[in-house]
Protein backbone atom coordinates (compact mmCIF):
# COMPACT_ATOMS: atom_id res chain seq x y z
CA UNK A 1 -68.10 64.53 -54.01
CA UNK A 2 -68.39 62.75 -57.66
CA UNK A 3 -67.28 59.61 -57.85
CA UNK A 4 -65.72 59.00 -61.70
CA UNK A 5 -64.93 55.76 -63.56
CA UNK A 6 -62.17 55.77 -65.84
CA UNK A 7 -60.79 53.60 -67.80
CA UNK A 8 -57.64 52.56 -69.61
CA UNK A 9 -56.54 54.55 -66.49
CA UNK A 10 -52.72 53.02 -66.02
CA UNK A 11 -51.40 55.66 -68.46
CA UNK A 12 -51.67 58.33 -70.67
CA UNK A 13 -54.16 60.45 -71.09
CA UNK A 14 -56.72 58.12 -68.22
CA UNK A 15 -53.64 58.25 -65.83
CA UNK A 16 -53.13 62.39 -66.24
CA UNK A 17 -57.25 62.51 -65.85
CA UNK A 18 -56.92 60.86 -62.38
CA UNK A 19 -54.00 62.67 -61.58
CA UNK A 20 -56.12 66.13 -62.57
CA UNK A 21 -59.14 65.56 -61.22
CA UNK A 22 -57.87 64.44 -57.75
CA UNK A 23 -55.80 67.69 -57.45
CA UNK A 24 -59.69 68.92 -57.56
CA UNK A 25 -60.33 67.27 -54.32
CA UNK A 26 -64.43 66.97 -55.45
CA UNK A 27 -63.82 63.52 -57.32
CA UNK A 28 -63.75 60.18 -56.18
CA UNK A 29 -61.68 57.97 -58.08
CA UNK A 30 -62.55 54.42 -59.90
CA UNK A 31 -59.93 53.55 -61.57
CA UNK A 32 -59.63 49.99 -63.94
CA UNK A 33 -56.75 48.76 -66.94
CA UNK A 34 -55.37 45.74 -67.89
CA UNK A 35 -52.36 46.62 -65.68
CA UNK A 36 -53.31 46.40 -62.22
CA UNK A 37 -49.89 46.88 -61.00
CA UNK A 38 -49.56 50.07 -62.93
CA UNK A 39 -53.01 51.00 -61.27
CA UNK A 40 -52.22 50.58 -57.54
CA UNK A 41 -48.68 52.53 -58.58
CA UNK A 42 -50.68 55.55 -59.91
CA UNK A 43 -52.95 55.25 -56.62
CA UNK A 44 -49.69 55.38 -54.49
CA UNK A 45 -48.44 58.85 -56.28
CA UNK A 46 -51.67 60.48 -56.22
CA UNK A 47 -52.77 59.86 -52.40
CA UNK A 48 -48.60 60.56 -51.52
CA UNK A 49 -49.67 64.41 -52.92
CA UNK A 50 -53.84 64.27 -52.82
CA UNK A 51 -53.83 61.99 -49.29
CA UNK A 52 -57.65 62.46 -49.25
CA UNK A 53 -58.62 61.65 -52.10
CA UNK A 54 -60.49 58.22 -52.01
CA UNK A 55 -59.56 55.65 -54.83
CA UNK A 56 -60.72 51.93 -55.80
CA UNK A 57 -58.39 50.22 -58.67
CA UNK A 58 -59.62 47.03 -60.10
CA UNK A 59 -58.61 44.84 -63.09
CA UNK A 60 -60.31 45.06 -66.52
CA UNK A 61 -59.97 44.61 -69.78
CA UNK A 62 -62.91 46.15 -71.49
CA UNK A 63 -63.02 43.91 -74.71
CA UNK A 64 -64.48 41.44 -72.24
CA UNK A 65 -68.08 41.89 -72.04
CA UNK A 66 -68.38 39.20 -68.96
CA UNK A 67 -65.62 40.40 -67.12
CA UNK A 68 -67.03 44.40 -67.55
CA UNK A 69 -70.51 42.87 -66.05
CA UNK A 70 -68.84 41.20 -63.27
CA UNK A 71 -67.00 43.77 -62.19
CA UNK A 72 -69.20 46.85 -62.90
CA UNK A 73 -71.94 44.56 -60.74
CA UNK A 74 -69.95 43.52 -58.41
CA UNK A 75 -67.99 46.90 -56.91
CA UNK A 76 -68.19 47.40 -53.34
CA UNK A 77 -71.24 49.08 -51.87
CA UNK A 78 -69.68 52.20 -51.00
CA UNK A 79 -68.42 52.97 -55.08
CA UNK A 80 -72.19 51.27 -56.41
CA UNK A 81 -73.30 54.62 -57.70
CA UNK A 82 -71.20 56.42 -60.51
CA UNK A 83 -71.69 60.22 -61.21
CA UNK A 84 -68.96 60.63 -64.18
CA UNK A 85 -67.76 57.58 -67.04
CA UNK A 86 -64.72 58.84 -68.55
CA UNK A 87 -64.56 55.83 -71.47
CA UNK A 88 -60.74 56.38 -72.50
CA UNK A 89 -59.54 53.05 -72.88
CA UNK A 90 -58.69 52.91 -76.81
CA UNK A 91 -55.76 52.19 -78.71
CA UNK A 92 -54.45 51.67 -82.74
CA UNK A 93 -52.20 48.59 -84.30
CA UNK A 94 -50.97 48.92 -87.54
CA UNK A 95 -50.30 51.70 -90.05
CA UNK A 96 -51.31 50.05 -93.02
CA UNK A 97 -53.38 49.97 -96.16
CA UNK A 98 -56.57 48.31 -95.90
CA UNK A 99 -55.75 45.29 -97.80
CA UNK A 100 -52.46 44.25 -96.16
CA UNK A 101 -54.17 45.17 -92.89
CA UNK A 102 -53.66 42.56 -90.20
CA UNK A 103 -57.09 41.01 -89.29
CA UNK A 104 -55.51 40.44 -85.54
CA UNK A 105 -55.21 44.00 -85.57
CA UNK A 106 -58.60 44.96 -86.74
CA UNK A 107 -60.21 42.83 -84.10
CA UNK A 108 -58.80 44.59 -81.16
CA UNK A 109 -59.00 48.10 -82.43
CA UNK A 110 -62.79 47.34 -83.17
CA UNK A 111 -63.00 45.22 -79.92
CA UNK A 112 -61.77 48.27 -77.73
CA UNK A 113 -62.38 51.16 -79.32
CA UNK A 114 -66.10 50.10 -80.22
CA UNK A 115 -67.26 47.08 -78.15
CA UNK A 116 -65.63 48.27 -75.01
CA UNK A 117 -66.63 51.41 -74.95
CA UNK A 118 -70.35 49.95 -75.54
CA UNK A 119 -70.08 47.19 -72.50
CA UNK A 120 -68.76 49.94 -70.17
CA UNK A 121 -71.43 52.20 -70.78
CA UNK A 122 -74.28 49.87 -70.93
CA UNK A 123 -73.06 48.63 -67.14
CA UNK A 124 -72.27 52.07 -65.58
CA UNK A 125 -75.19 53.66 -66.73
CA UNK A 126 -77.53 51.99 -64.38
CA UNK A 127 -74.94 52.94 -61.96
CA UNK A 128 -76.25 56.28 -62.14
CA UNK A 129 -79.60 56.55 -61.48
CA UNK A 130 -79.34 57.79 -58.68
CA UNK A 131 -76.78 60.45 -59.48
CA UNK A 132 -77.90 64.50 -59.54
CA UNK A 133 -74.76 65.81 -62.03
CA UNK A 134 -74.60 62.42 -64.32
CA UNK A 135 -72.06 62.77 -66.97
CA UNK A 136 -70.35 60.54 -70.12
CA UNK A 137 -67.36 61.59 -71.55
CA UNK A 138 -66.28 59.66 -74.59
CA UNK A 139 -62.19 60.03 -75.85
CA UNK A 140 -63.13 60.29 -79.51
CA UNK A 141 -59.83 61.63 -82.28
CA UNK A 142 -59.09 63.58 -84.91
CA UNK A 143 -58.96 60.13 -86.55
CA UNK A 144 -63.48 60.30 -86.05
CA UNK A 145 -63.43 63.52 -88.15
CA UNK A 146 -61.78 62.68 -91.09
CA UNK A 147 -59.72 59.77 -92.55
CA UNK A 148 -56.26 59.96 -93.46
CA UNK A 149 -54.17 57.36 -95.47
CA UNK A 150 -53.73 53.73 -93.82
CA UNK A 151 -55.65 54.85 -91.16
CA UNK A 152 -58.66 52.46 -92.20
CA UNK A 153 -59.90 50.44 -89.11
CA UNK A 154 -58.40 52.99 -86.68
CA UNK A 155 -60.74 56.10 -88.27
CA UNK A 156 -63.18 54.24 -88.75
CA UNK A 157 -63.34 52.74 -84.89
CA UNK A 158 -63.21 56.49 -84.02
CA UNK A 159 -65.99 57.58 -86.68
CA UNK A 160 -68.25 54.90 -84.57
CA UNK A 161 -67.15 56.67 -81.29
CA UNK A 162 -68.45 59.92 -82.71
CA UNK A 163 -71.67 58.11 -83.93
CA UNK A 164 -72.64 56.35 -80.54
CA UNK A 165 -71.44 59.97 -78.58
CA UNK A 166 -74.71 61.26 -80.39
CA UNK A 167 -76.94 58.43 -80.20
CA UNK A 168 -75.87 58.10 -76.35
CA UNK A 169 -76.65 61.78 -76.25
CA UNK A 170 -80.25 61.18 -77.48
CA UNK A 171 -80.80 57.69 -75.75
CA UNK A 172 -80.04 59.31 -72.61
CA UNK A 173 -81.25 62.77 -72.33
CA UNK A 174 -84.76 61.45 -70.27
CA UNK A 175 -82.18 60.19 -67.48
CA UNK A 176 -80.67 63.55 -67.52
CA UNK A 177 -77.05 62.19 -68.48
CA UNK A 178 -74.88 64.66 -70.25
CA UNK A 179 -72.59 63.06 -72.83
CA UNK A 180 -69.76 65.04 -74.18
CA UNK A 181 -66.94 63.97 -76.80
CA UNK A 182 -63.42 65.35 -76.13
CA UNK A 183 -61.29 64.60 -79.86
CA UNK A 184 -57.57 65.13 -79.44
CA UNK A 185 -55.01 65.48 -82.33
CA UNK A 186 -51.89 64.59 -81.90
CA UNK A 187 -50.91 63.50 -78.03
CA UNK A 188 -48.02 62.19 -76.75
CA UNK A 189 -47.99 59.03 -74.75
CA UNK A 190 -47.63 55.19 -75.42
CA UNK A 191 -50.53 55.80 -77.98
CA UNK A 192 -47.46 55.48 -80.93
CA UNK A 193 -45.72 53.06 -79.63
CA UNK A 194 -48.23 50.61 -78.89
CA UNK A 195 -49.45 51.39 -83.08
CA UNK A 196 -46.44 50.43 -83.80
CA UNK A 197 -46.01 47.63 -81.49
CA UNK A 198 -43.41 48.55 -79.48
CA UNK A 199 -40.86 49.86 -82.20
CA UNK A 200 -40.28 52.94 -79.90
CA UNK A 201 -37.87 54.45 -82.56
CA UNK A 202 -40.46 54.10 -85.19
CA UNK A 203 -42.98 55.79 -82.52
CA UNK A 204 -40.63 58.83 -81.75
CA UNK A 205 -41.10 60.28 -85.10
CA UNK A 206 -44.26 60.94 -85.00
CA UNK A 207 -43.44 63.57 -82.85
CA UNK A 208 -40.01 64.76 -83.88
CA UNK A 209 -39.62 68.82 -84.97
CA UNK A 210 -43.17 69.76 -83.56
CA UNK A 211 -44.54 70.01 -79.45
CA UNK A 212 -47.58 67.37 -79.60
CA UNK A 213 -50.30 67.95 -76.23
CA UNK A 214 -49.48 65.85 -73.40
CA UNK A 215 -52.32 63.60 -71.59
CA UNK A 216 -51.98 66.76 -69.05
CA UNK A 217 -53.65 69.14 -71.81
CA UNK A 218 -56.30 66.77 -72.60
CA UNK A 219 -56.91 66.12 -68.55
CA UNK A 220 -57.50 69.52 -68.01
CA UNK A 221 -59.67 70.35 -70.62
CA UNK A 222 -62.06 67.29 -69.46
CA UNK A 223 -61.95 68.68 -65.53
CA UNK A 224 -63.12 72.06 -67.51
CA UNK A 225 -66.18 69.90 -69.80
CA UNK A 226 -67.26 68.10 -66.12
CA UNK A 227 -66.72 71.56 -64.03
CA UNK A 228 -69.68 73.07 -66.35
CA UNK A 229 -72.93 73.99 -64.65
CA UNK A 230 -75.21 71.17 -64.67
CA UNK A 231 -77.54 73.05 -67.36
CA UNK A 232 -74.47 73.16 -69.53
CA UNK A 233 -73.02 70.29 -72.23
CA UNK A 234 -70.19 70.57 -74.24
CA UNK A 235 -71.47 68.35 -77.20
CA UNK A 236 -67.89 67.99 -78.65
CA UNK A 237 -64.61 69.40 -78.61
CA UNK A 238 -61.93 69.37 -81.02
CA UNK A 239 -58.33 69.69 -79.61
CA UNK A 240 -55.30 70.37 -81.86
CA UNK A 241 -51.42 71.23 -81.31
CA UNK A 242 -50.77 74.20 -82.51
CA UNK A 243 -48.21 73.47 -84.86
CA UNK A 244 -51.18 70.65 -86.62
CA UNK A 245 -53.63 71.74 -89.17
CA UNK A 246 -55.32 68.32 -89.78
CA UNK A 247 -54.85 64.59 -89.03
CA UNK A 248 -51.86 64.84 -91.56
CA UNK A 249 -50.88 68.16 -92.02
CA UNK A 250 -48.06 69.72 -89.33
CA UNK A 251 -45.29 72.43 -89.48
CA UNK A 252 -42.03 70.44 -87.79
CA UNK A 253 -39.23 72.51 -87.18
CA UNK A 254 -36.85 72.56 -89.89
């Protein structure tokens, strides 16, 4: 049994990994967001269908490097070793060129997307030394492969995920850690509206006249990366709707 840390986990594409990966019945869950609540709800559903399945919800907001510590040092004995870090917490504010950007903006995007996935790593990974099948998977974008317009802070938060994926890769392969990047296009869940900050008309078009992936597609194609032999990484993958090209370029139905 694995026991796998993931966070942001209250929704989207962290809440359809635990979902996934407890239908597995090999994974313990460690689950931590902002939104407790939303946590112990997601516990409820998954043990009412997956009653065995063992899972510890906590509190955390991963842009704050003390509270990370705390917590990540602090867990109960029986979750104090970690076999798989799924570091999905992430997010984007704004759509806007660089120099109207909001600063307010820039700090959390760079805050989360960056500095929280750093301070989660650097606290779970002595969390599994003792672990025979370690294994970081980083939620990288499209958005970390190329740049598209107003997308400034966002792509570039994303470029750094893709830069630390390989440096993690390399700073870790003594300790026998596989670190994988999983990049997803275009995915539908509060990742629009919470850009957009909470114009949820403004967020449905992003999507109109095309099928984006769900956080279901992306869940499954992580329980594929982690089901690998334990000879086996999957550097990075690249995952695209159909109907997109690039980070701009779709076919919407006409």
């Amino acid at each position: 049994m694995r026991t796998v840390l993931i966070t942001g986990a209250s929704s989207g594409i962290g809440e359809a990994c635990a979902t996934v990966l407890a239908s597995e019945a090999k994974y313990r869950l460690l689950l931590c967001a902002r939104r407790l609540q939303r946590l112990e709800q997601l516990k409820q559903t998954i043990q009412s269908s997956y009653p065995n399945c063992e899972i510890f919800c906590f509190e955390l907001d991963v842009r704050d490097r003390d509270a990370v510590e705390h917590n990540l040092n602090n867990l109960p004995e029986a979750w104090r070793q970690i076999d798989v870090l799924i570091n999905n917490a992430g997010l984007s504010q704004g759509l806007d060129p660089v120099h109207l950007g909001d600063t307010g903006d820039w700090d959390r995007m760079i805050d989360t997307n960056v500095k929280g996935l750093l301070y989660t790593s650097k606290y779970t990974v002595p969390l599994m030394a003792n672990s025979t099948n370690a294994h970081i998977i980083n939620i990288g974008s499209i958005a970390g492969k190329e740049v598209y317009p107003n997308g400034n802070v966002y792509c570039a938060t994303k470029h750094a995920v893709d830069a630390l994926t390989k440096a993690m890769r390399i700073d870790l392969l003594e300790q026998g850690i596989r670190v994988s990047s999983v990049d997803p296009g275009m995915v539908e869940t509060e990742f629009s509206e919470v850009r957009f900050k909470g114009d949820k008309d403004r967020a449905k078009t992003v999507y109109t006249g095309l099928q984006p992936l769900s956080g279901t597609d992306i869940a499954e194609i992580i329980a594929f990366v982690l089901s690998r032999p334990a000879h086996v990484n999957i550097n990075d993958l690249l995952v695209m709707p159909t109907a997109q090209a690039t980070a701009t370029i779709v076919k919407r139905d006409s």
